[in-house]
PDB file of N, CA and C in Angstrom:
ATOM      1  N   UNK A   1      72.214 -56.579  17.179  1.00  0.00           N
ATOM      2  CA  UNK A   1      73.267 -56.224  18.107  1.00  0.00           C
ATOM      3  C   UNK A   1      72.726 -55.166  19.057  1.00  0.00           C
ATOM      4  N   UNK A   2      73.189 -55.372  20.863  1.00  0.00           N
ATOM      5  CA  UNK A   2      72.616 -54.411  21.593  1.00  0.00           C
ATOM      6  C   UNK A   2      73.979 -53.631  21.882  1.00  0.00           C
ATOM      7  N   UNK A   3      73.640 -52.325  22.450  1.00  0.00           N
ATOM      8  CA  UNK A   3      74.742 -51.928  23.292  1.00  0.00           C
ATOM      9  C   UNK A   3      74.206 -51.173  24.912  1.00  0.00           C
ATOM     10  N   UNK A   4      74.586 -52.006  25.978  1.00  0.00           N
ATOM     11  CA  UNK A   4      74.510 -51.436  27.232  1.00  0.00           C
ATOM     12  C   UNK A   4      75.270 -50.220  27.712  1.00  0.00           C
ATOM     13  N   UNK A   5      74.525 -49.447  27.850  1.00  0.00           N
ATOM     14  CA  UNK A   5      75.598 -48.200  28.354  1.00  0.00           C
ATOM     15  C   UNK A   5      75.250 -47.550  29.690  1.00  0.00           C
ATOM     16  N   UNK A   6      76.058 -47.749  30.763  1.00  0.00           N
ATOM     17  CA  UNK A   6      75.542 -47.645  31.988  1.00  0.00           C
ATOM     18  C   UNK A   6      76.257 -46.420  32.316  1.00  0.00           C
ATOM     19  N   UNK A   7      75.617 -45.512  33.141  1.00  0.00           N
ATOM     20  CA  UNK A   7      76.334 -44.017  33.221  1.00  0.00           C
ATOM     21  C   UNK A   7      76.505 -44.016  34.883  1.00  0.00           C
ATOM     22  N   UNK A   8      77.609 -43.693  35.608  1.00  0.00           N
ATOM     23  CA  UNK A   8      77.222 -43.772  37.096  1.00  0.00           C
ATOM     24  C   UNK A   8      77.960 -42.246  37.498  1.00  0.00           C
ATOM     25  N   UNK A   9      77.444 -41.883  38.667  1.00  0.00           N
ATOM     26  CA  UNK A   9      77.893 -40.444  39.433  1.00  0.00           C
ATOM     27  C   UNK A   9      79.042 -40.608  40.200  1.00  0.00           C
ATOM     28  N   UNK A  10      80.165 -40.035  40.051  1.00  0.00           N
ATOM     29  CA  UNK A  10      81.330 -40.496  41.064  1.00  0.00           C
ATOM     30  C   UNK A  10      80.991 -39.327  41.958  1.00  0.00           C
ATOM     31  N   UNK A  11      81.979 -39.721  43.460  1.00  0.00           N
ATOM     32  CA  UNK A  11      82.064 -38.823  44.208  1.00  0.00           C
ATOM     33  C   UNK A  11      83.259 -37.704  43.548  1.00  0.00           C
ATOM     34  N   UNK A  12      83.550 -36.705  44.433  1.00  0.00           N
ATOM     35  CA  UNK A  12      84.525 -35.329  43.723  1.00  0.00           C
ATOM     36  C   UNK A  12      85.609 -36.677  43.206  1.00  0.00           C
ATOM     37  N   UNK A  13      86.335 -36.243  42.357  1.00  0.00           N
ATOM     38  CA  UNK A  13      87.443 -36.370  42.566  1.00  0.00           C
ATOM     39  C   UNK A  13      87.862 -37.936  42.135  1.00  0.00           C
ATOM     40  N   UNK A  14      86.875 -38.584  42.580  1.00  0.00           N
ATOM     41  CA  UNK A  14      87.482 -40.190  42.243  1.00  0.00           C
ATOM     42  C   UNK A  14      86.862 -40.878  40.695  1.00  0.00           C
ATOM     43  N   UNK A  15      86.550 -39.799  39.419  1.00  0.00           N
ATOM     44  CA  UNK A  15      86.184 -40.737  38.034  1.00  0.00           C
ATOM     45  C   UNK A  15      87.025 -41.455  37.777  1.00  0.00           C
ATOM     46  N   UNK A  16      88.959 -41.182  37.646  1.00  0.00           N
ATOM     47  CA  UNK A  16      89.751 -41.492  36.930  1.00  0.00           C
ATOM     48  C   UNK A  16      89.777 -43.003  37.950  1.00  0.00           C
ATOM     49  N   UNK A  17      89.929 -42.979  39.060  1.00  0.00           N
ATOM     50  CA  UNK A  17      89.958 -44.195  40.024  1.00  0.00           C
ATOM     51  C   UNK A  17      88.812 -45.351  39.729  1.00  0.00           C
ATOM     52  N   UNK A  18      87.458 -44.737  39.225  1.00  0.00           N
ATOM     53  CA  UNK A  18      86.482 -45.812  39.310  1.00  0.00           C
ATOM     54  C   UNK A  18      86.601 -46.111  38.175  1.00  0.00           C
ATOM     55  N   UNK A  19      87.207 -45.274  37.171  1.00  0.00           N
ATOM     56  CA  UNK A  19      87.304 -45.986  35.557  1.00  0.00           C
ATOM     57  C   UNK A  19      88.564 -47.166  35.740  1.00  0.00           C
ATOM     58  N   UNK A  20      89.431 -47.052  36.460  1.00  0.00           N
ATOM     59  CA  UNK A  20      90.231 -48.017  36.628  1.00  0.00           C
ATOM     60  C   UNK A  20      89.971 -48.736  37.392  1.00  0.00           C
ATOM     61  N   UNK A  21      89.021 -48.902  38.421  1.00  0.00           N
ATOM     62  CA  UNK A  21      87.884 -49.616  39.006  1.00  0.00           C
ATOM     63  C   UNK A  21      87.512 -50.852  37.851  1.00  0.00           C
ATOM     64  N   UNK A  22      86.338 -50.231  37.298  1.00  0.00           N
ATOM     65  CA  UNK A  22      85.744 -50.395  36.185  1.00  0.00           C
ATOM     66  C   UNK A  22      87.263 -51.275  35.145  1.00  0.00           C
ATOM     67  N   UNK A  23      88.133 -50.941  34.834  1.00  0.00           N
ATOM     68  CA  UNK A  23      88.667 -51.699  33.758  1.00  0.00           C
ATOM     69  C   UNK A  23      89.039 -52.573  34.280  1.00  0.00           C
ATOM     70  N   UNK A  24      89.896 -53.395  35.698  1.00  0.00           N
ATOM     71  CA  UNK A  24      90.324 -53.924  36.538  1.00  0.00           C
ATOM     72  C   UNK A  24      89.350 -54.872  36.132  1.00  0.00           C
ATOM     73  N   UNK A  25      87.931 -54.618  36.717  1.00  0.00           N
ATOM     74  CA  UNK A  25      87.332 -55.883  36.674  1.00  0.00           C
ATOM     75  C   UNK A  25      86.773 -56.310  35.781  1.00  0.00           C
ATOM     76  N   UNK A  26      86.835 -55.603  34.766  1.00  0.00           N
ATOM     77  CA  UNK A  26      86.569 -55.820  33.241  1.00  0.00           C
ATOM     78  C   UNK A  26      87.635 -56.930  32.939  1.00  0.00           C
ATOM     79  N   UNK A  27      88.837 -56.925  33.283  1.00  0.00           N
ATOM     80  CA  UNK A  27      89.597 -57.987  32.745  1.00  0.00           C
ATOM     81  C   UNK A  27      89.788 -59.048  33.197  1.00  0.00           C
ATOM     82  N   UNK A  28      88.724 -59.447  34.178  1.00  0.00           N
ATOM     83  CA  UNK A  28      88.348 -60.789  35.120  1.00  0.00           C
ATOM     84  C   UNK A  28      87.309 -61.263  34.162  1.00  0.00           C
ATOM     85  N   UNK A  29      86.143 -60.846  33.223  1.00  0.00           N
ATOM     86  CA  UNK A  29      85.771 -60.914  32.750  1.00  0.00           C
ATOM     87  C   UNK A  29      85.647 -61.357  30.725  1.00  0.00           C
ATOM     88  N   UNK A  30      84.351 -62.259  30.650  1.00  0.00           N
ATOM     89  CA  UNK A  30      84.758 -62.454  28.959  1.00  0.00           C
ATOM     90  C   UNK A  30      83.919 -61.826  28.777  1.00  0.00           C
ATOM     91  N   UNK A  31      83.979 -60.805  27.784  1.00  0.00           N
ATOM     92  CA  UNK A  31      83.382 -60.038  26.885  1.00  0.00           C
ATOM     93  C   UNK A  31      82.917 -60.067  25.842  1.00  0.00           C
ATOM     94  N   UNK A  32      81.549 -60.384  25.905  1.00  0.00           N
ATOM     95  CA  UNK A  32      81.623 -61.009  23.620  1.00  0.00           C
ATOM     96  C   UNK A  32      82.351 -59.705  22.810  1.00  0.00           C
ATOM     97  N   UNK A  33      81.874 -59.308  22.934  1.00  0.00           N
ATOM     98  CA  UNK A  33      82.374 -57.951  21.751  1.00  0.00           C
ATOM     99  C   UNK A  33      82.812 -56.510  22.100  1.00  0.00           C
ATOM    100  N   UNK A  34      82.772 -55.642  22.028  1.00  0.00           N
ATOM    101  CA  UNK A  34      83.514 -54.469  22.560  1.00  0.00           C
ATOM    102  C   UNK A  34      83.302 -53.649  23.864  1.00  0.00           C
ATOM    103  N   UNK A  35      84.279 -52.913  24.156  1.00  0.00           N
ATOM    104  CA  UNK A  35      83.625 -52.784  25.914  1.00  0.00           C
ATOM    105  C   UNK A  35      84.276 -51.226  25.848  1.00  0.00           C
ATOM    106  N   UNK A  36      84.062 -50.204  25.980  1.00  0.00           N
ATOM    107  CA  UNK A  36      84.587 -48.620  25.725  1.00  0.00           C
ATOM    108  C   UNK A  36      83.520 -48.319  27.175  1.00  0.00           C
ATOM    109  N   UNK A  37      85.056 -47.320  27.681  1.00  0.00           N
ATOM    110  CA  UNK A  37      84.789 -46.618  28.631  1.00  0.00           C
ATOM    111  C   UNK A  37      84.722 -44.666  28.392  1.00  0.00           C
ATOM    112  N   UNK A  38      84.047 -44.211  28.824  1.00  0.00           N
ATOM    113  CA  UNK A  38      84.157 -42.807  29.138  1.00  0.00           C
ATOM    114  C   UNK A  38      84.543 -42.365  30.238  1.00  0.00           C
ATOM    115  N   UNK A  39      84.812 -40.664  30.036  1.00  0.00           N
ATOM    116  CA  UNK A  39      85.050 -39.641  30.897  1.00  0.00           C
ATOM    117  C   UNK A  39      84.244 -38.349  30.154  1.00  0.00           C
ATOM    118  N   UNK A  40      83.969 -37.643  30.814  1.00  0.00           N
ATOM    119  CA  UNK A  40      83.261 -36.504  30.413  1.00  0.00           C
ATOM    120  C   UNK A  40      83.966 -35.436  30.536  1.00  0.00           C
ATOM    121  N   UNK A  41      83.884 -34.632  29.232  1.00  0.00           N
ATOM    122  CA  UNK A  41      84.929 -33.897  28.495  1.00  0.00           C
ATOM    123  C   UNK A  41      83.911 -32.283  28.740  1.00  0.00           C
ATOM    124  N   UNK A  42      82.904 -32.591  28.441  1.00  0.00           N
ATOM    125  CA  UNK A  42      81.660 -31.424  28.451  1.00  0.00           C
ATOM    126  C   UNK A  42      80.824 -32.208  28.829  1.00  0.00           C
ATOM    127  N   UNK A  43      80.001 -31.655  29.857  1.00  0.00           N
ATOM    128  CA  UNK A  43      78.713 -32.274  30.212  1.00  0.00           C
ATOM    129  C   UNK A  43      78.398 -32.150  31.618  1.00  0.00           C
ATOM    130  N   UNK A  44      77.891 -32.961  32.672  1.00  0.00           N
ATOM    131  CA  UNK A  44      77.587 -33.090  34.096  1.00  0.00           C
ATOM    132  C   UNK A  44      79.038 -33.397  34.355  1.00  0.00           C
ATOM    133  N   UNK A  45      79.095 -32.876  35.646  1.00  0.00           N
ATOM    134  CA  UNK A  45      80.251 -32.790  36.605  1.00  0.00           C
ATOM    135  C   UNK A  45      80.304 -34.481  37.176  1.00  0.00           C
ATOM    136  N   UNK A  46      81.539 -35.200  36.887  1.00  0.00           N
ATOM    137  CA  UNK A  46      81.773 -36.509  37.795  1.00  0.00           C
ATOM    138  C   UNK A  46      80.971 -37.847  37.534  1.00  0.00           C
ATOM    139  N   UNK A  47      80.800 -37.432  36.066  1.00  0.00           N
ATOM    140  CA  UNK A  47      80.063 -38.720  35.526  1.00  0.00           C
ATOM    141  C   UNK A  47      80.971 -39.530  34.488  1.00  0.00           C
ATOM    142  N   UNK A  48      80.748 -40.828  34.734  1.00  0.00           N
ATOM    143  CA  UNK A  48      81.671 -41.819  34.216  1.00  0.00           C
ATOM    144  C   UNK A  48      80.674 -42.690  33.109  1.00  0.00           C
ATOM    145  N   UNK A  49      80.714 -43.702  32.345  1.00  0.00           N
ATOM    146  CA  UNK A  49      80.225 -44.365  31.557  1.00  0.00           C
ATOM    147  C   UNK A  49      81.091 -45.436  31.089  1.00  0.00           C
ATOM    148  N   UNK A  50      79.825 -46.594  30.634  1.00  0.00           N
ATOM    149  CA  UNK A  50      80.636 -47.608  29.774  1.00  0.00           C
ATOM    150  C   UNK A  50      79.569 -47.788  28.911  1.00  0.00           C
ATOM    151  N   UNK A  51      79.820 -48.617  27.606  1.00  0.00           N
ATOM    152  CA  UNK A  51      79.432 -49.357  26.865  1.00  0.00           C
ATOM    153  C   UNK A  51      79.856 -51.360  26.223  1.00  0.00           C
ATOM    154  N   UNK A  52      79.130 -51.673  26.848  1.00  0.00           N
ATOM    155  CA  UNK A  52      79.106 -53.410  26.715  1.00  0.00           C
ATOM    156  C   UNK A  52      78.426 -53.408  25.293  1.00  0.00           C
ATOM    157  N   UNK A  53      78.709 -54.444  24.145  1.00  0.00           N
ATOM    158  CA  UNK A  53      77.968 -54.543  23.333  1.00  0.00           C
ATOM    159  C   UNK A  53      77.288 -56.326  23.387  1.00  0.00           C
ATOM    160  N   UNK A  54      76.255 -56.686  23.157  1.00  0.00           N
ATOM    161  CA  UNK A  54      75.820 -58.549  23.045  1.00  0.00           C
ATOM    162  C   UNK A  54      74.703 -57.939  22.133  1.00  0.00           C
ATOM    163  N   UNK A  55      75.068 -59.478  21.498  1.00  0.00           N
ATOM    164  CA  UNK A  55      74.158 -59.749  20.337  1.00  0.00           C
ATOM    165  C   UNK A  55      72.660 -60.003  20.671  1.00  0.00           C
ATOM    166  N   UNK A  56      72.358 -60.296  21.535  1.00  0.00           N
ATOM    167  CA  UNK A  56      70.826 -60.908  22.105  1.00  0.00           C
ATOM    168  C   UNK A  56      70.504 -60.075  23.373  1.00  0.00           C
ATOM    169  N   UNK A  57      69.748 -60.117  23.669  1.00  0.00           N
ATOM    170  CA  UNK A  57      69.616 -59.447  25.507  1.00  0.00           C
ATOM    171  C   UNK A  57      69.200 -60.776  26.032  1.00  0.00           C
ATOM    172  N   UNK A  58      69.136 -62.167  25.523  1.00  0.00           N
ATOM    173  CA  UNK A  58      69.308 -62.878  26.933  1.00  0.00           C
ATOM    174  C   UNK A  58      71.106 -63.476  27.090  1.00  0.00           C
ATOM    175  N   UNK A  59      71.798 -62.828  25.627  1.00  0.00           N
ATOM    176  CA  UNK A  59      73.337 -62.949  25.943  1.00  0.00           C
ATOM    177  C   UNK A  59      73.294 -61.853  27.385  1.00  0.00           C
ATOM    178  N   UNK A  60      72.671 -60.839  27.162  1.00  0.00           N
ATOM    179  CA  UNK A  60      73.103 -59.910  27.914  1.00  0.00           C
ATOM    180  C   UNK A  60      72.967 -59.968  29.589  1.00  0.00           C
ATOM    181  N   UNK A  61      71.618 -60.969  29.239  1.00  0.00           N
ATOM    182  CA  UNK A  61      70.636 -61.028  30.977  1.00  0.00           C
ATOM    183  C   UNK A  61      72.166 -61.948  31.481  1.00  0.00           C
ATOM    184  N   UNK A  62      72.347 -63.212  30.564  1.00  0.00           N
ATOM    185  CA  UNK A  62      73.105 -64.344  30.922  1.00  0.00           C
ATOM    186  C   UNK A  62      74.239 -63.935  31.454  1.00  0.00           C
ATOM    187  N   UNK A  63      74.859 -62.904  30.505  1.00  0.00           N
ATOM    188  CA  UNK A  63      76.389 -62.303  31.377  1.00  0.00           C
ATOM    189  C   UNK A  63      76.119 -62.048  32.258  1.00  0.00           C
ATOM    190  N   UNK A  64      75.276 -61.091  32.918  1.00  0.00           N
ATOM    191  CA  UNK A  64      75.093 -59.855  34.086  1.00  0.00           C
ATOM    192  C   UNK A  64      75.022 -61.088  34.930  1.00  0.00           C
ATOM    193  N   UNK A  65      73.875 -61.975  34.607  1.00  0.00           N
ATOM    194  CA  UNK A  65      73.514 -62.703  35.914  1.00  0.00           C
ATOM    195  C   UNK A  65      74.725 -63.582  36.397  1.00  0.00           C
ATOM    196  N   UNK A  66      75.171 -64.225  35.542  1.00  0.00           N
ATOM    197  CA  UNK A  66      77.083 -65.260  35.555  1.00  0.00           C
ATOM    198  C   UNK A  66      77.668 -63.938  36.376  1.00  0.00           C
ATOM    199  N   UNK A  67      77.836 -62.972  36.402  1.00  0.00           N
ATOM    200  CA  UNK A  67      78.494 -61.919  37.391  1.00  0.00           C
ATOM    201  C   UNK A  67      77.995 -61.616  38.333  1.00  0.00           C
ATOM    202  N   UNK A  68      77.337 -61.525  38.445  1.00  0.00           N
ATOM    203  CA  UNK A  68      76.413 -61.345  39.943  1.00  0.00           C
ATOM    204  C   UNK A  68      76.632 -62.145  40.916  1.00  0.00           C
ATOM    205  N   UNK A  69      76.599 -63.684  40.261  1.00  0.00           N
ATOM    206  CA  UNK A  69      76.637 -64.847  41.260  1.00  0.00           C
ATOM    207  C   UNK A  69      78.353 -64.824  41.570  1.00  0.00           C
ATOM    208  N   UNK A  70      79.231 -64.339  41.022  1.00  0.00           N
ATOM    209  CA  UNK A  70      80.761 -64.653  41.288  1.00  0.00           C
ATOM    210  C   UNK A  70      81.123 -64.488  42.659  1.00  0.00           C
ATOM    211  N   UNK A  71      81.708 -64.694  43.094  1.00  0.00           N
ATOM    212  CA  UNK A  71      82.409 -64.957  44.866  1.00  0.00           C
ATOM    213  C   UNK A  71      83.282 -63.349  44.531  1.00  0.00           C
ATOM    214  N   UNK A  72      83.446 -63.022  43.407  1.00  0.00           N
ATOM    215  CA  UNK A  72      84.309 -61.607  43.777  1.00  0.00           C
ATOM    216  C   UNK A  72      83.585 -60.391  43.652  1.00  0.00           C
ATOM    217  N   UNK A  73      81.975 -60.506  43.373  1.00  0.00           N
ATOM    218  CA  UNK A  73      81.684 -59.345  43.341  1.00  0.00           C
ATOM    219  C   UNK A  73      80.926 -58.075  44.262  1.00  0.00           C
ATOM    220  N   UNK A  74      81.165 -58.820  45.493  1.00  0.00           N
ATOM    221  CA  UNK A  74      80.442 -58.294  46.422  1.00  0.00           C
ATOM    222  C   UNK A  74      81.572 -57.951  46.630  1.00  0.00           C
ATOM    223  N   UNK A  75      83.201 -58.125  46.680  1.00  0.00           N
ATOM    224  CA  UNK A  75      84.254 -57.255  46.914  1.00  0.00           C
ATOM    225  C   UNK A  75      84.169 -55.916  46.160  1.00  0.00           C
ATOM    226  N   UNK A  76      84.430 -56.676  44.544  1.00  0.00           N
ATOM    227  CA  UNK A  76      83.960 -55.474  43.701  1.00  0.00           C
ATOM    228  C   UNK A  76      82.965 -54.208  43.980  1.00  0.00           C
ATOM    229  N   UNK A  77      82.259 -54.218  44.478  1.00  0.00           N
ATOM    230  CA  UNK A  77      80.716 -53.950  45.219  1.00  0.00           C
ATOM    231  C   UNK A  77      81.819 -52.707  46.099  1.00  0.00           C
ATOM    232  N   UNK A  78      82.141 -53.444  47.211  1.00  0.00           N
ATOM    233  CA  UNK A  78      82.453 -52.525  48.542  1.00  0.00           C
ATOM    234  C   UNK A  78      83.547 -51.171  47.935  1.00  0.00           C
ATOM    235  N   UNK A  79      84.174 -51.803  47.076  1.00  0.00           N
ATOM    236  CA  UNK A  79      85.144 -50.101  46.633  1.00  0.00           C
ATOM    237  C   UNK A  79      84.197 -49.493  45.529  1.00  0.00           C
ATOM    238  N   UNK A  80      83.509 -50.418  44.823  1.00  0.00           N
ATOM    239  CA  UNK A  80      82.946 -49.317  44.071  1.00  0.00           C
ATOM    240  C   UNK A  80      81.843 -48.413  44.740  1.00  0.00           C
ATOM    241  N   UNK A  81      81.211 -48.712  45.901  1.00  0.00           N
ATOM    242  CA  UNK A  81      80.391 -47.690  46.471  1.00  0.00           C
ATOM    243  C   UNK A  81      81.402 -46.706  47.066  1.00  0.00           C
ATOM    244  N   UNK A  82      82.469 -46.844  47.779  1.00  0.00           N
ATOM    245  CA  UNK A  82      83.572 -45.924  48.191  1.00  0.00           C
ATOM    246  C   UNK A  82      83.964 -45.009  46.851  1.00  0.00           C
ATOM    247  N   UNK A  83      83.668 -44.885  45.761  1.00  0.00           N
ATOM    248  CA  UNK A  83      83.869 -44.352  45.085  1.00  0.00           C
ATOM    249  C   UNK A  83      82.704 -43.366  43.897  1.00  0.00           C
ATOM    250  N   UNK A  84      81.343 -43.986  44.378  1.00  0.00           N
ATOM    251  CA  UNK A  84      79.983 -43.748  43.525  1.00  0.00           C
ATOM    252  C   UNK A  84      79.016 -42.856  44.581  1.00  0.00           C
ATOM    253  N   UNK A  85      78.345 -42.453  43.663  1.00  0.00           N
ATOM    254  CA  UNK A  85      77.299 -41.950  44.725  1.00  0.00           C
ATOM    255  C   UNK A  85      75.815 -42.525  44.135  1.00  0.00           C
ATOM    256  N   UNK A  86      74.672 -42.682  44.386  1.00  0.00           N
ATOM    257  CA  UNK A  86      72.991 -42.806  44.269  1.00  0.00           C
ATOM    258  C   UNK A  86      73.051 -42.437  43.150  1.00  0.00           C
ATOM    259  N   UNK A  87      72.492 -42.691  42.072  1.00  0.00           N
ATOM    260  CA  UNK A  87      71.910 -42.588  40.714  1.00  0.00           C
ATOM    261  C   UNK A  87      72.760 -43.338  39.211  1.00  0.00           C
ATOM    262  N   UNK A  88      72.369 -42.779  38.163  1.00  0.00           N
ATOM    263  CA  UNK A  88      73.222 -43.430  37.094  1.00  0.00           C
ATOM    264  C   UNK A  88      71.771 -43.714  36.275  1.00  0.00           C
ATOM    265  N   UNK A  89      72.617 -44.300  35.358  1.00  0.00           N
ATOM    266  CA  UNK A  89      71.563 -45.464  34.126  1.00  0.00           C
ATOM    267  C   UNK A  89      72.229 -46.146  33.670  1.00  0.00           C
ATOM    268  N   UNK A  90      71.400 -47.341  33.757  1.00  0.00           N
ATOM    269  CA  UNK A  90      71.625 -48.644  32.857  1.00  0.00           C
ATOM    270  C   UNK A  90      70.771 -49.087  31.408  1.00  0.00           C
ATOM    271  N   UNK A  91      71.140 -48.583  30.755  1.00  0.00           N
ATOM    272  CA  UNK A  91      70.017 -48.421  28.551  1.00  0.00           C
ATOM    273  C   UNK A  91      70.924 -49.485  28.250  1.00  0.00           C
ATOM    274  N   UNK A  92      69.541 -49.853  27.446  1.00  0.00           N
ATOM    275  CA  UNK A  92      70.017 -51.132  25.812  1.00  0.00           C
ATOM    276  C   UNK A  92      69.317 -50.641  24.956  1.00  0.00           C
ATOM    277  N   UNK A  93      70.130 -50.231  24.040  1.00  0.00           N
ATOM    278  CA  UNK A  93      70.193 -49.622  22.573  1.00  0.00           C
ATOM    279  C   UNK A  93      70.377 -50.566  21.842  1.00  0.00           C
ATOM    280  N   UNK A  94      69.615 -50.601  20.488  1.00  0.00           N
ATOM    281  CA  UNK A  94      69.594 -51.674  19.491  1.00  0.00           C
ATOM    282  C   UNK A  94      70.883 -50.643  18.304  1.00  0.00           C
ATOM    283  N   UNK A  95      71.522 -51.153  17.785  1.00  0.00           N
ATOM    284  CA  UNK A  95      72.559 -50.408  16.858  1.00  0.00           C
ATOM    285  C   UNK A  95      71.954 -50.496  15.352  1.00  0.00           C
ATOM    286  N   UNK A  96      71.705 -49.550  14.949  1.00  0.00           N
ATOM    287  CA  UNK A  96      71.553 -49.432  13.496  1.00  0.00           C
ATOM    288  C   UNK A  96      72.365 -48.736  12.912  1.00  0.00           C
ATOM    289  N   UNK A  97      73.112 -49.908  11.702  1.00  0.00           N
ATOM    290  CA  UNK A  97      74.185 -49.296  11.187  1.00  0.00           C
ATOM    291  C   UNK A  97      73.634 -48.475   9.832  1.00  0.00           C
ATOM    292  N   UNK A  98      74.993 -48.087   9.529  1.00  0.00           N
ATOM    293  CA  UNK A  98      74.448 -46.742   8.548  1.00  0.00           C
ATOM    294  C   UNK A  98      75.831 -46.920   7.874  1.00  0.00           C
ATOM    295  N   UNK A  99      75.877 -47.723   6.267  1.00  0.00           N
ATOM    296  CA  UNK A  99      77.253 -47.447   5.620  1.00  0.00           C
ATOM    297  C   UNK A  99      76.855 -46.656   4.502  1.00  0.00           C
ATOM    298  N   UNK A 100      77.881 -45.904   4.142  1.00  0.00           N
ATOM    299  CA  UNK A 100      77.192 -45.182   2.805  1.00  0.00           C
ATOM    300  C   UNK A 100      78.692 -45.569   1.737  1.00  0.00           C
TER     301      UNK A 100
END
């Protein structure tokens, strides 16, 4: 199991807007498995996050790329730069569980 966790820089003021950005078009979307959003509580000023989880990374290549090609995401695209600024990260983390 992977988990993608992409971190992006909002401009002042607009995290709570791009997280609802962000969930909006999350629900145009199928998701294999869990999808958790952040806000930053302590840390850098105006940084937002998600976490996607897929079992494979060519599940993962396969989603991204099936989204890319959609007719709505170059809309998607134009407000989310109205709302982001230059930088971020995009990590795939392998999950190792731990039950005791």
């Amino acid at each position: 199991m992977l988990v993608n966790r992409r971190t992006f820089i909002t401009k002042h003021g607009t995290a709570e807007q791009a997280i609802e950005h962000l969930k909006t078009e999350a629900t145009t979307m199928s998701w294999p498995h869990a999808l958790r959003f952040y806000t930053s509580n302590l840390g850098e000023f105006s940084r937002i996050a998600f976490e996607a989880e897929f079992d494979t990374l060519a599940q993962y290549e396969e989603f991204w790329n099936e989204w890319a090609t959609r007719s709505t995401t170059g809309k998607f695209f134009e407000q989310w730069h109205e709302l982001t600024e230059i930088g971020g990260s995009n990590e795939i983390w392998g999950i190792e569980e731990f039950v005791r």
